[in-house]
Protein backbone atom coordinates (compact mmCIF):
# COMPACT_ATOMS: atom_id res chain seq x y z
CA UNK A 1 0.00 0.00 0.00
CA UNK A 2 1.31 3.34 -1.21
CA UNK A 3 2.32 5.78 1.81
CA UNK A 4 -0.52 8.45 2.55
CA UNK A 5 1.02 11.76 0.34
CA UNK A 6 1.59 9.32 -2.64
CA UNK A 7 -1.86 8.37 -1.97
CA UNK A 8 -3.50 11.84 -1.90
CA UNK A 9 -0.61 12.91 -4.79
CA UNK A 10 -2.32 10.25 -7.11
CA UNK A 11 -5.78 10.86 -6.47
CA UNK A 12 -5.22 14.57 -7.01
CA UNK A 13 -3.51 13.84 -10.24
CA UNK A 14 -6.12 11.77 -12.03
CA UNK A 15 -9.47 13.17 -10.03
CA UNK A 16 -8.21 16.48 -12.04
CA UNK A 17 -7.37 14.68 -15.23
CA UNK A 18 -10.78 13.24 -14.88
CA UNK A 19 -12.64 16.62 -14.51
CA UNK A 20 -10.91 18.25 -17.28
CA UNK A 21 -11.79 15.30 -19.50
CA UNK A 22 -14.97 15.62 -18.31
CA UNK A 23 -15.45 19.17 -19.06
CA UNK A 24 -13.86 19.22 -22.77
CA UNK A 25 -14.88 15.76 -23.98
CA UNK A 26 -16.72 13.45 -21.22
CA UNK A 27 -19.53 15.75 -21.32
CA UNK A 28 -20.34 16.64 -25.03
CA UNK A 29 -19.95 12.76 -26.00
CA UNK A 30 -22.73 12.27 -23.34
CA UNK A 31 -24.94 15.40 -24.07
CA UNK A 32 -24.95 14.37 -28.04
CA UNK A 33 -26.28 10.58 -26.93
CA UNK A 34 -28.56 11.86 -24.32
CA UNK A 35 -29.85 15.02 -27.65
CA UNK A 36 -30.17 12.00 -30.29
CA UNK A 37 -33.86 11.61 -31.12
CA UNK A 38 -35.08 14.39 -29.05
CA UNK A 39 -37.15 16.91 -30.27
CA UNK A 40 -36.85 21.08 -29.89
CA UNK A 41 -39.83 22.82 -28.99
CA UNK A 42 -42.72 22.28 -31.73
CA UNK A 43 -45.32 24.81 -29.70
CA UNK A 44 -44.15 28.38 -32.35
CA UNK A 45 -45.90 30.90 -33.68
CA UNK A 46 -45.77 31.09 -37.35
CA UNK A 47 -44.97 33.87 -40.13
CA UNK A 48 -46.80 35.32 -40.84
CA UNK A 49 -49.11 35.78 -38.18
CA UNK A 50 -51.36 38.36 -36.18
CA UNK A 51 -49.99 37.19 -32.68
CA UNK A 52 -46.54 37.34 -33.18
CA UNK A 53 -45.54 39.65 -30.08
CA UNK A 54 -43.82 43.01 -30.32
CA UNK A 55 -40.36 43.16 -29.60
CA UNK A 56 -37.77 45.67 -28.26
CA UNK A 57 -34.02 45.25 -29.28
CA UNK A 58 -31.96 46.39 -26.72
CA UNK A 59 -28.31 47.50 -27.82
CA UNK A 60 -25.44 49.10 -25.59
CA UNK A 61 -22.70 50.71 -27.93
CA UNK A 62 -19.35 52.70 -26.63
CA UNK A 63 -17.29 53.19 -30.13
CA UNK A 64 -18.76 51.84 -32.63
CA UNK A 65 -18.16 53.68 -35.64
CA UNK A 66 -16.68 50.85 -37.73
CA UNK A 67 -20.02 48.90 -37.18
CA UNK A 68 -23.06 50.53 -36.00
CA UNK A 69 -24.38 51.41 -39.48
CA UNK A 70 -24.48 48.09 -40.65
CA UNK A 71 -25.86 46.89 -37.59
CA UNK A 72 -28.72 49.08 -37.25
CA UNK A 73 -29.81 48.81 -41.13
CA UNK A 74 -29.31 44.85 -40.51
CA UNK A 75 -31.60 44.85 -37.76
CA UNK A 76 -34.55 46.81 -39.48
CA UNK A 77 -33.85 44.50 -42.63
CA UNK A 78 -35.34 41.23 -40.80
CA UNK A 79 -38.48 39.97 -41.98
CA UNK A 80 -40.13 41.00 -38.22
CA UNK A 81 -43.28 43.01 -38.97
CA UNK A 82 -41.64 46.23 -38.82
CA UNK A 83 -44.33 47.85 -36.75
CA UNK A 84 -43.65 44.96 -34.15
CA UNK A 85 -39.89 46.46 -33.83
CA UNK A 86 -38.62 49.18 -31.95
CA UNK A 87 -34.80 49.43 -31.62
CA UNK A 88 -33.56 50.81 -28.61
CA UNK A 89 -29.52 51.97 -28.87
CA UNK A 90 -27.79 53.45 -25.45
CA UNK A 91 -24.79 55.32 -26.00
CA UNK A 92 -21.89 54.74 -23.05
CA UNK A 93 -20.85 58.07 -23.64
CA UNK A 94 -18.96 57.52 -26.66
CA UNK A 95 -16.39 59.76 -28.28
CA UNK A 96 -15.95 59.04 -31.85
CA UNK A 97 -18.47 59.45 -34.29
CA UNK A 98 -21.39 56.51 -32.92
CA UNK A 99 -23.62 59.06 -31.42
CA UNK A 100 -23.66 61.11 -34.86
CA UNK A 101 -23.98 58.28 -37.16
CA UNK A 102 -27.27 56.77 -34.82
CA UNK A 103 -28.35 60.49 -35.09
CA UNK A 104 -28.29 60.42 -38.40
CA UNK A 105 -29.89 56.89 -39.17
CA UNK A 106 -32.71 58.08 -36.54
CA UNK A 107 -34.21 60.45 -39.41
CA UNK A 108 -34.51 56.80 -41.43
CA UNK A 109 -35.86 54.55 -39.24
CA UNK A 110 -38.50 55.89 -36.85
CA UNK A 111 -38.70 52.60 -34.98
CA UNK A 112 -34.55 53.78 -33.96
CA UNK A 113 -34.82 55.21 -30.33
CA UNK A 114 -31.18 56.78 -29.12
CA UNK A 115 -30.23 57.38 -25.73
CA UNK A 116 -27.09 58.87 -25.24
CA UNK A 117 -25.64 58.59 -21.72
CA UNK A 118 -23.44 61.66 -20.66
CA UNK A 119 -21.12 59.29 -18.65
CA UNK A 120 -19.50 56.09 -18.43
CA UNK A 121 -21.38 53.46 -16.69
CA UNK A 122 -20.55 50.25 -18.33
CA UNK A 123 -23.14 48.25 -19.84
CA UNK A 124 -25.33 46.89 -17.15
CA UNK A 125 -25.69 50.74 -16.34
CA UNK A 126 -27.18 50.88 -19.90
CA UNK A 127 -29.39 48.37 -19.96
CA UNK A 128 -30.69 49.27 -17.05
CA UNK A 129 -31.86 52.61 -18.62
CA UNK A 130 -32.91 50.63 -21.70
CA UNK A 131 -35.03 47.67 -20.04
CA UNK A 132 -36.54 50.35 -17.72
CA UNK A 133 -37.77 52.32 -21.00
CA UNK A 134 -38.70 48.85 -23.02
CA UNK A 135 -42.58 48.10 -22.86
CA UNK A 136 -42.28 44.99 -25.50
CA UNK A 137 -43.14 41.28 -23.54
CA UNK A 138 -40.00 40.13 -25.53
CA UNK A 139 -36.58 41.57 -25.53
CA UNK A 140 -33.64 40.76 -27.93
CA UNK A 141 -30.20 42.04 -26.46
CA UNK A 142 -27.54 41.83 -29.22
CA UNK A 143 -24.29 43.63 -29.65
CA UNK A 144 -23.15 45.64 -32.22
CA UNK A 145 -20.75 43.77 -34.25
CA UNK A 146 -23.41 41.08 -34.37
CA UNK A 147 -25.29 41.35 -37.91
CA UNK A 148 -28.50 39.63 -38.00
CA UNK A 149 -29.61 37.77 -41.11
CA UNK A 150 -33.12 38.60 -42.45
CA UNK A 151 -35.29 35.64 -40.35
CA UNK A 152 -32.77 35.88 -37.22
CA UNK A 153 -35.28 37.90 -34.77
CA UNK A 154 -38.56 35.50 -36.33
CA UNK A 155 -36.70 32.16 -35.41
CA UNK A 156 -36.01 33.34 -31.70
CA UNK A 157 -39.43 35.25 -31.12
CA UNK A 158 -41.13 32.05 -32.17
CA UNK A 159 -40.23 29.83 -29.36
CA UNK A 160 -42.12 31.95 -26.91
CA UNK A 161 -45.79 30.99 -27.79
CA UNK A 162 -44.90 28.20 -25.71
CA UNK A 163 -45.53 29.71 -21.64
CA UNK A 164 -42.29 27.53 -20.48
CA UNK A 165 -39.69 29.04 -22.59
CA UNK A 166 -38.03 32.24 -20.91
CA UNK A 167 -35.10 32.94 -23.00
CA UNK A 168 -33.96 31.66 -26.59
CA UNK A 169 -30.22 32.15 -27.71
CA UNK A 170 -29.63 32.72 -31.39
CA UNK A 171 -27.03 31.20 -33.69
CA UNK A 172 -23.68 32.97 -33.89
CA UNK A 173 -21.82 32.07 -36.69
CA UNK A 174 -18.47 33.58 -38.66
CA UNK A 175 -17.50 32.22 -42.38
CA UNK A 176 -13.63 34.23 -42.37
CA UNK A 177 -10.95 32.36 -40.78
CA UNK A 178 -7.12 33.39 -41.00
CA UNK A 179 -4.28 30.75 -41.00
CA UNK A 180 -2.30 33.05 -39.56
CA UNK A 181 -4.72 34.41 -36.40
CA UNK A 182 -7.15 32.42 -33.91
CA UNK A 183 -9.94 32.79 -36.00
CA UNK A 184 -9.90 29.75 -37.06
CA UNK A 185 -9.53 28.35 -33.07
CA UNK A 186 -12.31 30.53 -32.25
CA UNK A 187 -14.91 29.76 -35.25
CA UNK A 188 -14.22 26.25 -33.91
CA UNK A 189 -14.64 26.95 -30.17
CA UNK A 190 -18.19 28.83 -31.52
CA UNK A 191 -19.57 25.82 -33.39
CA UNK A 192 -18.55 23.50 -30.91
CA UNK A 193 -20.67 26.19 -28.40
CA UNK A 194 -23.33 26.89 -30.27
CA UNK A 195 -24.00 22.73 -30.55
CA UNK A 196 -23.96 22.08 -26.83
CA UNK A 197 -26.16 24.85 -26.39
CA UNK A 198 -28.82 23.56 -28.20
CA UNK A 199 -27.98 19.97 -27.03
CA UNK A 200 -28.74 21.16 -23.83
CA UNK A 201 -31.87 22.81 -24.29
CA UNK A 202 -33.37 19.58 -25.77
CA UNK A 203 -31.79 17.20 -23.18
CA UNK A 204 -32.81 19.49 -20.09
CA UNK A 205 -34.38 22.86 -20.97
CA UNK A 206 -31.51 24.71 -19.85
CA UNK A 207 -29.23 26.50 -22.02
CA UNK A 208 -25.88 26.78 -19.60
CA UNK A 209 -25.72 30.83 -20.81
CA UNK A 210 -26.46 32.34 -24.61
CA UNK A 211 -24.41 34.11 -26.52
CA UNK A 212 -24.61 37.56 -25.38
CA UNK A 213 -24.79 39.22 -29.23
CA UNK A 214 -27.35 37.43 -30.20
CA UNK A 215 -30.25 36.48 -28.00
CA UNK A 216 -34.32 36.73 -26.94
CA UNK A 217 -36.05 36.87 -23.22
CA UNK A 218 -39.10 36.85 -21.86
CA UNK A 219 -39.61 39.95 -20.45
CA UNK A 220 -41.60 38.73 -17.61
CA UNK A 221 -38.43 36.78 -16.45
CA UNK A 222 -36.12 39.22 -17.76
CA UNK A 223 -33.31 40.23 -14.41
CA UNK A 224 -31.15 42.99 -15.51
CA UNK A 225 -27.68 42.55 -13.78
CA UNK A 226 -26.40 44.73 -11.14
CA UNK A 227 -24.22 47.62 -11.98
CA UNK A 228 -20.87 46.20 -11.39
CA UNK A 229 -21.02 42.72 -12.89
CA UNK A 230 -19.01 42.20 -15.80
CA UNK A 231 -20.76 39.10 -17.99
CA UNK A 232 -24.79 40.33 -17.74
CA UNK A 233 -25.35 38.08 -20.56
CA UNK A 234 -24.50 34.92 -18.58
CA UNK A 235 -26.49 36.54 -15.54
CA UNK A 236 -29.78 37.62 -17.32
CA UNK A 237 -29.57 33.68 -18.90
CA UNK A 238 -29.16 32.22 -15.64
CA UNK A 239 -31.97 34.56 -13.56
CA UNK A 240 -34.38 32.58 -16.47
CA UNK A 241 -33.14 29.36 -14.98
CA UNK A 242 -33.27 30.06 -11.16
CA UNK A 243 -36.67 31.49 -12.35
CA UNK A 244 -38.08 27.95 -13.07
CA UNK A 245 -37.78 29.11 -17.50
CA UNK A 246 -36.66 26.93 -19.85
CA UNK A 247 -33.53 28.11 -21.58
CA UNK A 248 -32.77 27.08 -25.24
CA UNK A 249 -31.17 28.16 -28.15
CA UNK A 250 -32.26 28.07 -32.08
CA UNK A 251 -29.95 27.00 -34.71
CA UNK A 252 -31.85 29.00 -37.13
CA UNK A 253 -31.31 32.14 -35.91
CA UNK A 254 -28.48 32.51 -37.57
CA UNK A 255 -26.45 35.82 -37.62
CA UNK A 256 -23.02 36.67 -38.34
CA UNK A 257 -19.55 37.99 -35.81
CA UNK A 258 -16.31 39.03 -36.63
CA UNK A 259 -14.45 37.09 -34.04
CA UNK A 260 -11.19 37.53 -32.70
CA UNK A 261 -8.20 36.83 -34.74
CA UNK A 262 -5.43 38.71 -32.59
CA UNK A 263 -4.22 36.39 -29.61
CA UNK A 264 -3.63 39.57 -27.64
CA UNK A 265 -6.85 41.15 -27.75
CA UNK A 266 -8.99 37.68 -27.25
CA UNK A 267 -6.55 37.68 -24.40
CA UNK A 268 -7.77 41.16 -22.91
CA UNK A 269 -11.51 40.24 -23.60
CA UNK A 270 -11.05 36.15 -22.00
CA UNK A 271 -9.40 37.95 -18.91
CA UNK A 272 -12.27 40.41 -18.07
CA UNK A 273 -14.79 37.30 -19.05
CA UNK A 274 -13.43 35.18 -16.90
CA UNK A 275 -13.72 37.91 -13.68
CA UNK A 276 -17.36 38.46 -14.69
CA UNK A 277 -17.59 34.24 -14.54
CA UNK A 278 -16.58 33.90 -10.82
CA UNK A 279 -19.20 36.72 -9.93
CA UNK A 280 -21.50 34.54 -11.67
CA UNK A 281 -20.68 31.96 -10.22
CA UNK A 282 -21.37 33.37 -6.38
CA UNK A 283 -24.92 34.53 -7.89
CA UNK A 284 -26.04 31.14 -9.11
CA UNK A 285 -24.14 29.18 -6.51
CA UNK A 286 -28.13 27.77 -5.53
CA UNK A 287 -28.29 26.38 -8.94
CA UNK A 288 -24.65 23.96 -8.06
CA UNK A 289 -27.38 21.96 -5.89
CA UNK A 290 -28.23 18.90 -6.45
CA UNK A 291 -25.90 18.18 -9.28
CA UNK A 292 -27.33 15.46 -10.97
CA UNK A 293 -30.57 17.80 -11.29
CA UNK A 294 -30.47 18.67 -15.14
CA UNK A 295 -29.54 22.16 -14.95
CA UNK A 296 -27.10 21.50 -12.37
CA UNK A 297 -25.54 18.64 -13.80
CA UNK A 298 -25.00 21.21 -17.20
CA UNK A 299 -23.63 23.94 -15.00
CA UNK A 300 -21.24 22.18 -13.25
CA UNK A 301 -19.87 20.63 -16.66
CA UNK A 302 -20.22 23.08 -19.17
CA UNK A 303 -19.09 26.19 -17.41
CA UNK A 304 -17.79 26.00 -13.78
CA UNK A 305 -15.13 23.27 -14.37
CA UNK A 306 -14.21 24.60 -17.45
CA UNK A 307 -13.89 27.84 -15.28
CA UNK A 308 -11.74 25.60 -12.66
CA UNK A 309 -9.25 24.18 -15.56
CA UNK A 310 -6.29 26.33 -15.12
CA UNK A 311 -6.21 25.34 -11.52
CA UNK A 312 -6.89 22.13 -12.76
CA UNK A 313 -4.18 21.71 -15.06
CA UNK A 314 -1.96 23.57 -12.13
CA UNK A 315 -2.68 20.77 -9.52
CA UNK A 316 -2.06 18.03 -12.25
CA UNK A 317 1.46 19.75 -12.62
CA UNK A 318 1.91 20.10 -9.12
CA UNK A 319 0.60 16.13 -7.97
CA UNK A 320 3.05 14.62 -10.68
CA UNK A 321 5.86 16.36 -9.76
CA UNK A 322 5.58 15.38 -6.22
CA UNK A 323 4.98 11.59 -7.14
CA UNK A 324 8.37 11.73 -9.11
CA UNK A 325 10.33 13.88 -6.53
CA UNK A 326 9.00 11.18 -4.08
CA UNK A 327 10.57 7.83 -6.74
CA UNK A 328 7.18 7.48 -8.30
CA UNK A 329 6.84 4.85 -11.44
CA UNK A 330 7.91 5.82 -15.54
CA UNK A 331 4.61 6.49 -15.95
CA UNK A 332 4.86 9.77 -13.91
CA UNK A 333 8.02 10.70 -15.69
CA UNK A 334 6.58 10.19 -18.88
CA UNK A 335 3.13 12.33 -17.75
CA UNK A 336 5.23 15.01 -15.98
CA UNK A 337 7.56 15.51 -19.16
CA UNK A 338 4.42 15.09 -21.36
CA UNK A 339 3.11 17.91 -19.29
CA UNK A 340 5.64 20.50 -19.40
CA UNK A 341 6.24 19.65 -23.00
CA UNK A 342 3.15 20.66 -23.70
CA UNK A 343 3.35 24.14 -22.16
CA UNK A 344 6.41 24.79 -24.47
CA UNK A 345 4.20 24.34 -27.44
CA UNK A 346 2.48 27.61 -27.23
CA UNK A 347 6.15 29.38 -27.29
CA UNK A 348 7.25 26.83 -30.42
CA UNK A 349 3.66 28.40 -32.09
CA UNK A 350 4.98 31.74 -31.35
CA UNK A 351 8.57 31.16 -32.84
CA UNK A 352 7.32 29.47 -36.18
CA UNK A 353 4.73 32.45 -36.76
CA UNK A 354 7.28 34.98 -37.16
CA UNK A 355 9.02 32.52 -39.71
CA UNK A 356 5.58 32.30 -41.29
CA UNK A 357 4.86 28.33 -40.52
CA UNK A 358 1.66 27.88 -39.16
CA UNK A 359 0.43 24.90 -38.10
CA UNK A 360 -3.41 24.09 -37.41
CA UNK A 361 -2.87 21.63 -34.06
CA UNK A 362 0.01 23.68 -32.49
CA UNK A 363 -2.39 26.57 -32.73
CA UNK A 364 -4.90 25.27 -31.18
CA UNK A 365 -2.98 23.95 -28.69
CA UNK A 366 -1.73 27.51 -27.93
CA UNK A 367 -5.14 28.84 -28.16
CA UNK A 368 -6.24 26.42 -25.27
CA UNK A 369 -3.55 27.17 -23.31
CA UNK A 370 -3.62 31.00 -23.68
CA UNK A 371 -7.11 31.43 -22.64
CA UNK A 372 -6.76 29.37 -19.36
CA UNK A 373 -4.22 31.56 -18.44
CA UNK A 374 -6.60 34.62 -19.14
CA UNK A 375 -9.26 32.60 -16.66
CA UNK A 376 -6.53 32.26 -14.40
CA UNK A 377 -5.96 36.36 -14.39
CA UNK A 378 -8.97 36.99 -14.28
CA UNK A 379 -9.98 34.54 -11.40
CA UNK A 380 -6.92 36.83 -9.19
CA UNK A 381 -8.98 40.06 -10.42
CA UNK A 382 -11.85 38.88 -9.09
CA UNK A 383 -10.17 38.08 -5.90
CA UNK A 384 -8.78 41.40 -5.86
CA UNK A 385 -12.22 42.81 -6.39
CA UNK A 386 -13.97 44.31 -9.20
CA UNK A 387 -14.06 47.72 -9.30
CA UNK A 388 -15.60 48.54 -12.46
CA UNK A 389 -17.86 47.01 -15.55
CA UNK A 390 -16.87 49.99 -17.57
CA UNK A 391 -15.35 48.06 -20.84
CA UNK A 392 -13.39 48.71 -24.22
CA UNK A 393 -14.14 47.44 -27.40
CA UNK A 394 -12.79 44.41 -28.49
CA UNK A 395 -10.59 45.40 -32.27
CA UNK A 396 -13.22 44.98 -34.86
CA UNK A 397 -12.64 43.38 -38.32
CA UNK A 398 -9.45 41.78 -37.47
CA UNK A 399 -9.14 39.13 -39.71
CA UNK A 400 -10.08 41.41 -42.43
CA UNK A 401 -7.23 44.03 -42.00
């Protein structure tokens, strides 16, 4: 029998190992077998129709001259009965040329309502002033680099003739992907999202968070999240849950992004994520209980031990190094080497892209590794303490440049 620290060193090794297999491939294997056959919600209202309810989009812009044209002419170019649709834009006190250009469009569309904010309150601060305004029963809350596509608000309004559903998330979807960025790592990491999503909504009726560009709530279970927290998206999607709603999300509202493609920057935005996850987290922390309740079950695997990789992956590092220190077996060797190899990779990605060599695996491999360490950072800011949801832009039209 192994002496007690080898003992615990062991079990702390592969109890991590587990979870993290778990999390990234345990899970969706089980969540596709437990989806096959199942059926989404039938209960929709069709179009066209008389009933179809009105709805209020809800947008918070600071910057967003590159886009917010093509974002407000894509949202009034949906196949929505136009006198159903009022568009509802907050300005976070922006200072380039977003509050002229809405200005202008305003004169256009006379379902465009702009409220310009005089200060900087981050967004929660302006959807409060936005939901407080809204009088629609549904409300779509999109940002503005997210283009719809012309049936994209028809195909999440129609899930809520049925009483149960509280919140529907739309498909988010990008075509352009660079060899030489992450776009390619994160039009994967969407896909691969936007699958459990809806996996999850059929299994259990609970959509572990939508896709905060793109997505639909009952306004009768609609939470706004306090000034202060980071990730409202997740939040608002979560209030539906704790609310007794069904969450789900609809492949066929489809609309478009123009995701990251500079490591850097998806860096910056991962980091301030990941501090709005752990607020989250403390929240929802009823919703942990029981886990092998459906939405539980989803929460824990989906998002909070994806949350808990990095220190995961740390104590994996940590156990094995201990069980060789102490004469463990080859096989330690081999998985403590295998290990530290692997966090080399991300700086053998780095040296081949200046040479121009870019290889589809290493990258990804970097990718993974890159944004646990922006979960890690921003698990210490959150431990620090928040003191603002104020937020930049992330770069827009990356790939393209």
């Amino acid at each position: 029998m192994p002496p007690l620290p080898d003992a615990l060193a062991a079990a702390a090794f592969w109890g991590s190992l587990l979870l993290v297999a778990h999390t990234y491939v345990l899970y969706p294997l089980l969540l596709a077998r437990l989806a096959r056959h199942r059926r989404h919600n039938a209960e929709v209202y069709a179009l066209p129709s008389a009933e179809l309810p009105a709805v209020d989009v809800l947008l918070a812009v600071y910057n967003e001259e590159q886009v917010i044209e093509e974002k407000i002419r894509s949202t009034f170019a949906t196949t929505y009965p136009p006198d159903k649709l009022t568009f509802y834009i907050g300005s976070d006190n922006s200072s380039d040329r977003t509050n002229a250009l809405i200005t202008q469009l305003s004169a256009e569309y006379p379902g465009l309502k702009f409220r310009p904010l005089g200060q900087r309150t981050g967004k929660p601060g302006v959807m409060e002033v936005l939901s407080a305004e809204a009088t629609a029963p549904v409300l779509v809350l999109t940002d503005a680099n997210v283009f719809f596509t012309p049936n994209t608000l028809y195909e999440l309004v129609k899930h809520f003739r049925h009483p149960a559903v509280g919140l529907v998330g739309g498909h988010i979807l990008n075509p352009d992907q660079h060899q030489a960025g992450i776009s390619g790592q994160e039009k994967a990491y969407l896909e691969r999202e936007n699958l459990i999503k809806y996996q999850e909504g059929v299994v259990w009726g609970s959509m572990i968070g939508a896709f905060g560009g793109c997505f639909a709530v009952r306004r009768a279970c609609y939470h706004p999240a306090p000034r202060g927290f980071i990730v409202d998206d997740f939040f608002i999607s979560m209030a539906v849950l704790q609310s007794g709603y069904q969450a789900i999300n609809e492949l066929a509202a489809v609309c478009h992004e123009d995701v990251s493609d500079q490591l850097p920057e998806e860096f910056r935005r991962k980091a301030r994520i990941s501090a709005g996850n752990f607020q989250n987290l403390v929240a929802f922390r009823r919703l942990l209980w029981p886990p092998w309740r459906g939405v539980s079950f989803a929460y824990w695997s989906h998002k909070v031990l994806r949350w808990l990789t990095p220190l995961l992956l740390l104590l994996m590092l940590l156990s094995s190094a201990v069980l060789v220190a102490r004469g463990g077996g080859g096989l330690y060797r081999l998985l403590l080497a295998g290990q530290l190899l692997a966090l080399l990779l991300p700086l053998l990605d780095a040296a081949l892209h200046r040479l121009g060599i870019h290889l589809r695996l290493l990258r990804f491999i970097s990718h993974f590794y890159s944004m646990n360490a922006a979960l890690l950072l921003g698990l210490g800011r959150y431990l620090r303490g928040i003191k603002t949801a104020v937020w930049e832009p992330t770069a827009r039209f990356q790939g393209r440049r």
